[in-house]
Protein backbone atom coordinates (compact mmCIF):
# COMPACT_ATOMS: atom_id res chain seq x y z
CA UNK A 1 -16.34 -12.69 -8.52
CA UNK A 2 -15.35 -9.05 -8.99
CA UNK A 3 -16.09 -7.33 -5.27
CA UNK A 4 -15.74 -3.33 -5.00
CA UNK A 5 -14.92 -1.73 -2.41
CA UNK A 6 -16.72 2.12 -1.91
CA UNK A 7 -15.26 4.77 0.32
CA UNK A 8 -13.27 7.11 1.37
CA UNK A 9 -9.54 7.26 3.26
CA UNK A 10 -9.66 4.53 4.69
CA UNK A 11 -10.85 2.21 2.06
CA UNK A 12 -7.90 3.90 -0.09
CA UNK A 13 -5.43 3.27 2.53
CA UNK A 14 -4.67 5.85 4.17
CA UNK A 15 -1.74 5.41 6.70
CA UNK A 16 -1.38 2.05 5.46
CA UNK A 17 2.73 1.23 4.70
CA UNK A 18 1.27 0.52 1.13
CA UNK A 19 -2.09 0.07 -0.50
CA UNK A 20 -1.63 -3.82 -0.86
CA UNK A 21 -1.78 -3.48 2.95
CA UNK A 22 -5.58 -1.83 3.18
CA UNK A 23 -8.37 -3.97 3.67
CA UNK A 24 -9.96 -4.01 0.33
CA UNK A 25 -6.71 -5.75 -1.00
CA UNK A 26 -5.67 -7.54 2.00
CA UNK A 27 -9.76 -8.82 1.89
CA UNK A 28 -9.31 -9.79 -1.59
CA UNK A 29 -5.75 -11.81 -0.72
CA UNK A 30 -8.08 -13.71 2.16
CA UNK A 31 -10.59 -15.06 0.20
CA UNK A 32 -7.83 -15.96 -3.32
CA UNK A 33 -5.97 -17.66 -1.08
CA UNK A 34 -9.50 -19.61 0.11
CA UNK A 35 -11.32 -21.45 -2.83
CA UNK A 36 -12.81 -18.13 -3.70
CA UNK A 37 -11.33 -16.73 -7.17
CA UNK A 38 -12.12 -12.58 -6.29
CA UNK A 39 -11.12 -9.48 -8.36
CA UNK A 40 -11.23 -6.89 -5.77
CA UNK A 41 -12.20 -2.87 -7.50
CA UNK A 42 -11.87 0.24 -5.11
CA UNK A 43 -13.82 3.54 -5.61
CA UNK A 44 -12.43 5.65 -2.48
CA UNK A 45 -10.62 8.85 -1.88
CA UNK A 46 -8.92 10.56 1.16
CA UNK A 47 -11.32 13.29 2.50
CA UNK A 48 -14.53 12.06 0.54
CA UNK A 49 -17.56 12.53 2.96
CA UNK A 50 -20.71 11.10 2.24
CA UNK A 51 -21.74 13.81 -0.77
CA UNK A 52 -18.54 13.36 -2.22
CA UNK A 53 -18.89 9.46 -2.34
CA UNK A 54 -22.64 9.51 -3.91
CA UNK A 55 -21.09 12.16 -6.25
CA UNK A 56 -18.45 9.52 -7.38
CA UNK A 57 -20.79 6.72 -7.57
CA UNK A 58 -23.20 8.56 -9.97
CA UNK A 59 -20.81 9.70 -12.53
CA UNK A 60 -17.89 7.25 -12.59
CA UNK A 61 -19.39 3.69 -10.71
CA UNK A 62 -21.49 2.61 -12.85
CA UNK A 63 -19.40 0.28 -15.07
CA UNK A 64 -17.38 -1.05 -11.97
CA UNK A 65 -20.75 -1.71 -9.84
CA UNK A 66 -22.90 -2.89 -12.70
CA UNK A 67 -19.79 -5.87 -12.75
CA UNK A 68 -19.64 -6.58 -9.12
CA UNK A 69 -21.27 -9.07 -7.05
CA UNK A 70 -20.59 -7.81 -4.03
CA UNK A 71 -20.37 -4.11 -3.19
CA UNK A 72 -19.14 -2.88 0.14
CA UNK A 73 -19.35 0.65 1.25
CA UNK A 74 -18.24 2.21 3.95
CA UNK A 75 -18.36 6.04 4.66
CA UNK A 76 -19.33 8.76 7.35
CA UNK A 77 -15.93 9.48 9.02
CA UNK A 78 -15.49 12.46 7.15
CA UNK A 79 -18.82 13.56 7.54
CA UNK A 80 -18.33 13.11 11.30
CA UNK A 81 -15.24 14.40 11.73
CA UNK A 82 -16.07 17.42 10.15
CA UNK A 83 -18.84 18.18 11.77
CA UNK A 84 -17.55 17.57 15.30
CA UNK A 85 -14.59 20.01 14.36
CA UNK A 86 -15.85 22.77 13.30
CA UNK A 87 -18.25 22.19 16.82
CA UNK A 88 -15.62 21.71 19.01
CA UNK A 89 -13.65 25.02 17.30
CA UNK A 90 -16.63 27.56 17.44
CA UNK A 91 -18.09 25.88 20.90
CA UNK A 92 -21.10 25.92 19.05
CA UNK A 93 -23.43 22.14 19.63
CA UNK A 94 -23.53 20.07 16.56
CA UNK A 95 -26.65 20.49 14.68
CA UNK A 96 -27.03 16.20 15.12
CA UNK A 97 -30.50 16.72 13.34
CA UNK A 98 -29.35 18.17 10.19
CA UNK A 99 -25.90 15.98 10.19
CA UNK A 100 -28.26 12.91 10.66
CA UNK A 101 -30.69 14.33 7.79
CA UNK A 102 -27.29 14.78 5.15
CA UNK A 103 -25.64 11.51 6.03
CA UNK A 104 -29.15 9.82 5.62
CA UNK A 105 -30.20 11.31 1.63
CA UNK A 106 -26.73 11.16 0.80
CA UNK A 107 -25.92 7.25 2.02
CA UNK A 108 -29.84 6.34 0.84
CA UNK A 109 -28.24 7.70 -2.87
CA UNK A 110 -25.67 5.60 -3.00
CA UNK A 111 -27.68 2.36 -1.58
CA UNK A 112 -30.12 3.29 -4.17
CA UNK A 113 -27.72 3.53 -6.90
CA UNK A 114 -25.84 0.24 -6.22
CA UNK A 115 -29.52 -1.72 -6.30
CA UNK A 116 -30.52 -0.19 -9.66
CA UNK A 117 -27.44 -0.38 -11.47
CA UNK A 118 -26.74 -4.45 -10.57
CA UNK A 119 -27.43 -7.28 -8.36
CA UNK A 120 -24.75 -6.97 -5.90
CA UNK A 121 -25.12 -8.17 -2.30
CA UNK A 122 -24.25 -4.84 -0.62
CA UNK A 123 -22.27 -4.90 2.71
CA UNK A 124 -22.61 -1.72 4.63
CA UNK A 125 -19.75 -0.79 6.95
CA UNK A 126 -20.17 0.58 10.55
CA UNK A 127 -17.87 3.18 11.68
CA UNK A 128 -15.60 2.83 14.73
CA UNK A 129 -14.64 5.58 17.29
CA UNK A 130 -11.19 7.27 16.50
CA UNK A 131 -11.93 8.95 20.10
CA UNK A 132 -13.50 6.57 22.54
CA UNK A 133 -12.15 8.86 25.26
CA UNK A 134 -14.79 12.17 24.19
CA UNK A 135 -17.99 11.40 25.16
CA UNK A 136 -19.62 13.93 22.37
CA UNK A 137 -17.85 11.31 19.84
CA UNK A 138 -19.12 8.41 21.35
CA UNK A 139 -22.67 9.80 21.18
CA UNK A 140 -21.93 11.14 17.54
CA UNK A 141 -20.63 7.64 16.17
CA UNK A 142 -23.81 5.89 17.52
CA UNK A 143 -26.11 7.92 16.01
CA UNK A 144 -24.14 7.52 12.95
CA UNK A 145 -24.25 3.82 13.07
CA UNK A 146 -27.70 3.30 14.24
CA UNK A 147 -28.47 5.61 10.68
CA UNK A 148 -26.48 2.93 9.04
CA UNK A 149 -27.84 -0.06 10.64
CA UNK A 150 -31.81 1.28 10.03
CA UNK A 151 -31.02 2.34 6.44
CA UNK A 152 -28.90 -1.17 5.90
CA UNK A 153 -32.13 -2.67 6.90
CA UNK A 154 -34.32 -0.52 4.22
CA UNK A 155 -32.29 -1.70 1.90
CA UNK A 156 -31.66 -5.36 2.33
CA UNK A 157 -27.93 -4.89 3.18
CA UNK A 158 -25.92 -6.76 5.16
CA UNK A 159 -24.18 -4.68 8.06
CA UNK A 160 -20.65 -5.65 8.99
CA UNK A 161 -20.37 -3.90 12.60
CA UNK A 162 -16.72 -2.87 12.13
CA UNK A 163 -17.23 -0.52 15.38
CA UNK A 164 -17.27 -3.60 17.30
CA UNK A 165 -14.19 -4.85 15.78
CA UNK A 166 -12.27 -1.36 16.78
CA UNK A 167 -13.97 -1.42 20.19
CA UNK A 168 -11.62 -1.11 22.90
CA UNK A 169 -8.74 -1.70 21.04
CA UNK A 170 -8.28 1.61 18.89
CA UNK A 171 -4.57 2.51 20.87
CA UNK A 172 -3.46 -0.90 18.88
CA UNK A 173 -5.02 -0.37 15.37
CA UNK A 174 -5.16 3.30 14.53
CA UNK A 175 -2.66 5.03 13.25
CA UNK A 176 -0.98 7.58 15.58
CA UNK A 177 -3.57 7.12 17.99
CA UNK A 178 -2.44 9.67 21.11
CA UNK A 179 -5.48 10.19 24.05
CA UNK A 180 -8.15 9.16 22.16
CA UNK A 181 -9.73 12.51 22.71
CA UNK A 182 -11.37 14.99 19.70
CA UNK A 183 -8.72 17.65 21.06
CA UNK A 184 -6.50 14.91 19.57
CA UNK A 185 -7.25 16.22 15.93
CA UNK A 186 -6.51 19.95 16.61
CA UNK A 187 -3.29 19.90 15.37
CA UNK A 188 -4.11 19.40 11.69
CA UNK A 189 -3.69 15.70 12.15
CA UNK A 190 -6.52 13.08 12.16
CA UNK A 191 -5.57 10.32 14.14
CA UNK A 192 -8.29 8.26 12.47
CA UNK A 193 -7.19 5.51 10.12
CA UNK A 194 -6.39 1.82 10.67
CA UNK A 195 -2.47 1.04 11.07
CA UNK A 196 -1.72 -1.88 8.69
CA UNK A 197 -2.55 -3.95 12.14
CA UNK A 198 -6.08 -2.24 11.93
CA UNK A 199 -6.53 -2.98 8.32
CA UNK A 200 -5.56 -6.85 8.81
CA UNK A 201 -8.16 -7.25 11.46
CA UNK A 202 -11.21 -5.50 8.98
CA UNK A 203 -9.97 -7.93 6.55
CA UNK A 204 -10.27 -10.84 8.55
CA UNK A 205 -13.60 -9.82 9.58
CA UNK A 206 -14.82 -9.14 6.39
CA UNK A 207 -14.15 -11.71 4.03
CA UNK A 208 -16.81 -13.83 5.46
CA UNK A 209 -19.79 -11.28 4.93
CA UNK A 210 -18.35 -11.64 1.10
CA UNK A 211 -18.59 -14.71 0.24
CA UNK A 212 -21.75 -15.44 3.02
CA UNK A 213 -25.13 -15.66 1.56
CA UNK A 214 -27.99 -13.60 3.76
């Protein structure tokens, strides 16, 4: 079973000691060392939003997803974090509508992509809160996962709810986590991706959705 992982930094790893430590290939190890015999693939980059992602898909996935069985994707961080930056520098409200409109098309590209070009079971990916403490992110990353969860739906996806798996536990599995606070990131430095603790517990998690049947 070849399984292909879509994303952006933190599907590549970022922060993690190494990349055999991010979740694709630590989800891949799981399920080798199970009865399951899995290549694991990985189309992700550090700083890809949304755009950048369907961009990627259209002109260099094909081969790899036309192969895979299962196809996991699992992007909107950048999207987000961008967007609440550049509010929280000008003091100016996030346009939510037109953020909500972008992430939409784009993510509906790239779920319509993966269904034309094979017959992979596709695993959409909530995204957790980086900054539980900022209650502008916590409104920000539910409207971003209730777009996921509603266009997951559309497209007979699977949604593994990887917010839930962060929830309340973020100090312990990101990466130089500080106050949990947007003002966090004003330094140049996203406190945002999984330490190789947080990657370990997405893999756990997700194995299952790849090898469960809807």
């Amino acid at each position: 079973m070849i399984y292909t992982a879509l994303g952006d930094s933190i599907t590549f790893g970022e922060n993690a000691s190494s990349l055999a430590k991010a979740y694709p290939h630590l989800t891949v190890s799981i399920l080798n060392s199970s009865s399951c015999k899995v290549r694991g693939l990985v189309l992700a980059r550090p700083g890809w939003s949304s755009y950048d992602l369907l961009d990627a898909v259209i002109w260099r996935g094909d081969s790899i997803i036309s192969r895979s069985a299962v196809v996991s994707v699992w992007i909107g961080g950048v999207d987000l974090a961008n967007a609440a930056l550049f509010s929280f520098k000008t003091k100016q409200p996030l346009a939510a509508k037109q953020f909500v409109a972008n992430y939409r098309r784009n993510l509906s590209g790239i779920l319509t992509r993966i269904k034309k070009g094979s017959r992979a079971r596709v695993i959409c990916c909530t995204q957790y809160n980086p900054f539980p403490n900022s209650p502008l992110a916590v409104e920000w990353v539910d409207g971003l996962n209730r777009t996921i969860n509603e266009l997951a739906r559309s497209y007979d996806a699977a949604v593994a709810p990887a917010h839930a798996w962060f929830e309340g536990k973020q100090a312990d599995l990101i990466y130089g986590y500080q106050n949990g606070k947007i003002e966090d990131a004003l330094s140049g430095f996203l406190p945002i991706h999984p330490n190789d603790r947080g990657h370990r517990v997405i893999a756990t998690k997700l194995a299952p959705y790849l090898i469960l049947q809807k």
